[in-house]
Protein backbone atom coordinates (compact mmCIF):
# COMPACT_ATOMS: atom_id res chain seq x y z
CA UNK A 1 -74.90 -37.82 -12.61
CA UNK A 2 -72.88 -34.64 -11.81
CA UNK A 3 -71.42 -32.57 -13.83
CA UNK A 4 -67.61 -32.59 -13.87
CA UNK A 5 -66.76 -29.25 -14.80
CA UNK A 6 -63.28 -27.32 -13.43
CA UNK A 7 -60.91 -28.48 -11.82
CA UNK A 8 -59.81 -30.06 -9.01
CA UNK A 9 -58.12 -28.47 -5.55
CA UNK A 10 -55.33 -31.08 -6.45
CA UNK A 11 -54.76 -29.81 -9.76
CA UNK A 12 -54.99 -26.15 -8.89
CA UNK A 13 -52.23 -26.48 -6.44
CA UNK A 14 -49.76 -28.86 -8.65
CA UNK A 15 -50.62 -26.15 -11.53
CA UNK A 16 -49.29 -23.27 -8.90
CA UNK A 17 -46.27 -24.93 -7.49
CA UNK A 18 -45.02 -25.69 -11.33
CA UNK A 19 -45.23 -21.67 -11.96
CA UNK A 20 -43.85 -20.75 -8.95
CA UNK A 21 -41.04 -22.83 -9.56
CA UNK A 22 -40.65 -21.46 -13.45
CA UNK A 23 -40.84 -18.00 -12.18
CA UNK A 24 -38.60 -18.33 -9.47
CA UNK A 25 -35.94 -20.01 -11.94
CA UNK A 26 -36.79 -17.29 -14.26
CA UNK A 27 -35.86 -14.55 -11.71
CA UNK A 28 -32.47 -16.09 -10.68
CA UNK A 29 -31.94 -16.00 -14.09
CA UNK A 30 -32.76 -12.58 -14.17
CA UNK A 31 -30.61 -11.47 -11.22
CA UNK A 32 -27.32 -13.35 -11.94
CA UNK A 33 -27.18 -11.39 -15.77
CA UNK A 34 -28.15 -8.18 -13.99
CA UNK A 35 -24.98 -9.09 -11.64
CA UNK A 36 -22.86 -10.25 -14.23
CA UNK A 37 -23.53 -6.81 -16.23
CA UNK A 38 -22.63 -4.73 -13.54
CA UNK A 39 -19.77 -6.51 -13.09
CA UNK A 40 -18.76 -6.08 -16.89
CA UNK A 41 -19.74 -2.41 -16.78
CA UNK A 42 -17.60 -1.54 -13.64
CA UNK A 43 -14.45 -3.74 -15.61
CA UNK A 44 -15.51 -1.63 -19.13
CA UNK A 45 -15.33 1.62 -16.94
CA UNK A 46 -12.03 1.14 -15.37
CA UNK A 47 -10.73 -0.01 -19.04
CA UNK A 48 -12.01 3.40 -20.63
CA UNK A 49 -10.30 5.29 -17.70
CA UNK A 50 -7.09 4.14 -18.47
CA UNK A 51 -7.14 4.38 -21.92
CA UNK A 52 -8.17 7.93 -21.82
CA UNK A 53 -5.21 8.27 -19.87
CA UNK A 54 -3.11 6.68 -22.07
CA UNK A 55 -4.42 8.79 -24.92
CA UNK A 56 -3.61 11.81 -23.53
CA UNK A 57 -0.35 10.77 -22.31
CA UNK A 58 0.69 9.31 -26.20
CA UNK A 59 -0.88 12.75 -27.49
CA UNK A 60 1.55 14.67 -25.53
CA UNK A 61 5.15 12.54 -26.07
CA UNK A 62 4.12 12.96 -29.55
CA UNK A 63 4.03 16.65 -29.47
CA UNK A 64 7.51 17.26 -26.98
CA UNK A 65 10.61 17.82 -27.21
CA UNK A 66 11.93 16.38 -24.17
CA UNK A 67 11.16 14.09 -21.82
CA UNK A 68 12.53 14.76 -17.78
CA UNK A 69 11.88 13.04 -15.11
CA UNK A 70 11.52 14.75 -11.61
CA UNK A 71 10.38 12.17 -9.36
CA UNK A 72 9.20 8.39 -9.20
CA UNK A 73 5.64 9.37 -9.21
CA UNK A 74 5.58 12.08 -12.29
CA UNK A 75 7.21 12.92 -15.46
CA UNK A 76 6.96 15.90 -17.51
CA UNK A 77 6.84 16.17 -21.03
CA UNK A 78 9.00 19.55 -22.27
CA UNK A 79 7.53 21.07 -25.70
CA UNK A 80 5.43 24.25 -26.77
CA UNK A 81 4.13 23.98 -22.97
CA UNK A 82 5.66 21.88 -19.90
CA UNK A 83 3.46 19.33 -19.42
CA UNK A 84 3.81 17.18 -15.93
CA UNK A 85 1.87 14.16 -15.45
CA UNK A 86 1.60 12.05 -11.61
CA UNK A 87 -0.34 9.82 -9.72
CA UNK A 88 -1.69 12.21 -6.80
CA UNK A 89 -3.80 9.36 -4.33
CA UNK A 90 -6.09 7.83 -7.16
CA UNK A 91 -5.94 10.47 -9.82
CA UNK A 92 -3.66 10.90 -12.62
CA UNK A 93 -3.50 14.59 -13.22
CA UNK A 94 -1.94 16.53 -16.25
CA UNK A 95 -0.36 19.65 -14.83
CA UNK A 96 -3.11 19.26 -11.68
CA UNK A 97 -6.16 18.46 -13.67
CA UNK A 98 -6.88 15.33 -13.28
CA UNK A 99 -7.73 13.27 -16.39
CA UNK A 100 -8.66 9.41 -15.05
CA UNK A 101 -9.33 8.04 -11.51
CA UNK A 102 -9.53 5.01 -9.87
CA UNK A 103 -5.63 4.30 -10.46
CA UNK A 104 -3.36 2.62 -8.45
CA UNK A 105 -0.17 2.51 -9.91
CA UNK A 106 1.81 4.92 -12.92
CA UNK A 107 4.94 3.63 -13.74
CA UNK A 108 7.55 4.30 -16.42
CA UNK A 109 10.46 3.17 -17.61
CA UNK A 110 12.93 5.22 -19.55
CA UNK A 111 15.10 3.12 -21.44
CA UNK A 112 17.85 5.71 -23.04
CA UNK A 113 19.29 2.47 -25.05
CA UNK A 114 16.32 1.74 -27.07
CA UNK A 115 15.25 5.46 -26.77
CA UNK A 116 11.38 4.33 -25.54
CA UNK A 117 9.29 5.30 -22.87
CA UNK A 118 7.24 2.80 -21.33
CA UNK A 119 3.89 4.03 -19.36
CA UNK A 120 2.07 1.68 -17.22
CA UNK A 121 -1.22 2.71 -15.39
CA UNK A 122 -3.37 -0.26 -13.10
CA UNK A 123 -6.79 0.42 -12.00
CA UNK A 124 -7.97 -0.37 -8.70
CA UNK A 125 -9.62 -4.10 -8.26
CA UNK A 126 -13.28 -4.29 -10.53
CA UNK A 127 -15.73 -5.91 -9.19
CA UNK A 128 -14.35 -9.72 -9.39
CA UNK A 129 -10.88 -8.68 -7.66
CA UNK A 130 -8.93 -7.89 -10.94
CA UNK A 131 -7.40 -4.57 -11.42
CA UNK A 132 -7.27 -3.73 -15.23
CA UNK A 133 -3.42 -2.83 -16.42
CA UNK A 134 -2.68 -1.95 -19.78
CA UNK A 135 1.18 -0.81 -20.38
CA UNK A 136 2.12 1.44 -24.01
CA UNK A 137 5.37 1.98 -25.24
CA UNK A 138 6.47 5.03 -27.01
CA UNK A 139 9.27 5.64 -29.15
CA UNK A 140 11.16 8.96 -28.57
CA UNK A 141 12.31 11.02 -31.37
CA UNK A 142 16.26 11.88 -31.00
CA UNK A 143 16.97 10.07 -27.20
CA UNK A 144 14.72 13.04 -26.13
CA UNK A 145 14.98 11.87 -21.84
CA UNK A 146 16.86 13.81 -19.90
């Protein structure tokens, strides 16, 4: 009688298919989470950009005196040091430095009534098509807008 050690052809090949199959589903796997992380990266980024912004801008209406308002696209803070903030393209610059990119709108609102100051700045879209917005209010000391 022979001896009927190993295996067959049969069994080597159903054994292969099965692993291809697990690695392949492994990969995808392994690709959409690498996609999905980018994704949330690029969204983080563009949230850290315009909360720098923000922080500088809340910094600075804390420390003025006065608040004018030149054009549609900047404002400037009046205190120790004038201190003029716009949208130039995609930058938001602080007396022409700029300190975030990747912006598509700065917006305020002055509201003398209420005596607050209302800063909007929207990203451009992140990766799934959504720009990231994020809107403070500030509360002026002594109706401080001109």
């Amino acid at each position: 009688m022979k001896n009927k050690k190993g295996f067959t052809l049969l069994e080597i090949v159903v054994t292969f298919t099965i692993l291809v199959l697990l690695l392949g589903v492994v990969a995808s796997a392994t690709v959409l989470t690498q996609q999905f992380s980018t994704g949330e990266h690029s969204r983080v980024e563009l949230q850290n950009e315009v909360r720098i912004a923000l922080a500088w801008i809340d910094s600075d209406v804390r420390s003025s005196n006065q608040l004018a308002v030149p054009d549609s696209t900047c404002f400037i803070l009046i205190g120790s040091e004038n201190i003029r903030y716009c949208l130039v393209g995609d930058e938001l610059t602080r007396n022409d430095q700029p300190i975030a990119e990747n912006l598509t709108s700065f917006t305020y609102t002055i509201d003398a009534t209420n005596g607050t100051l209302e800063v909007n700045l929207t990203s451009i879209l992140d990766r799934y098509g959504n720009p990231v917005s994020i809107t403070d209010t500030y509360y002026l000391r002594d109706g401080r807008s001109n």
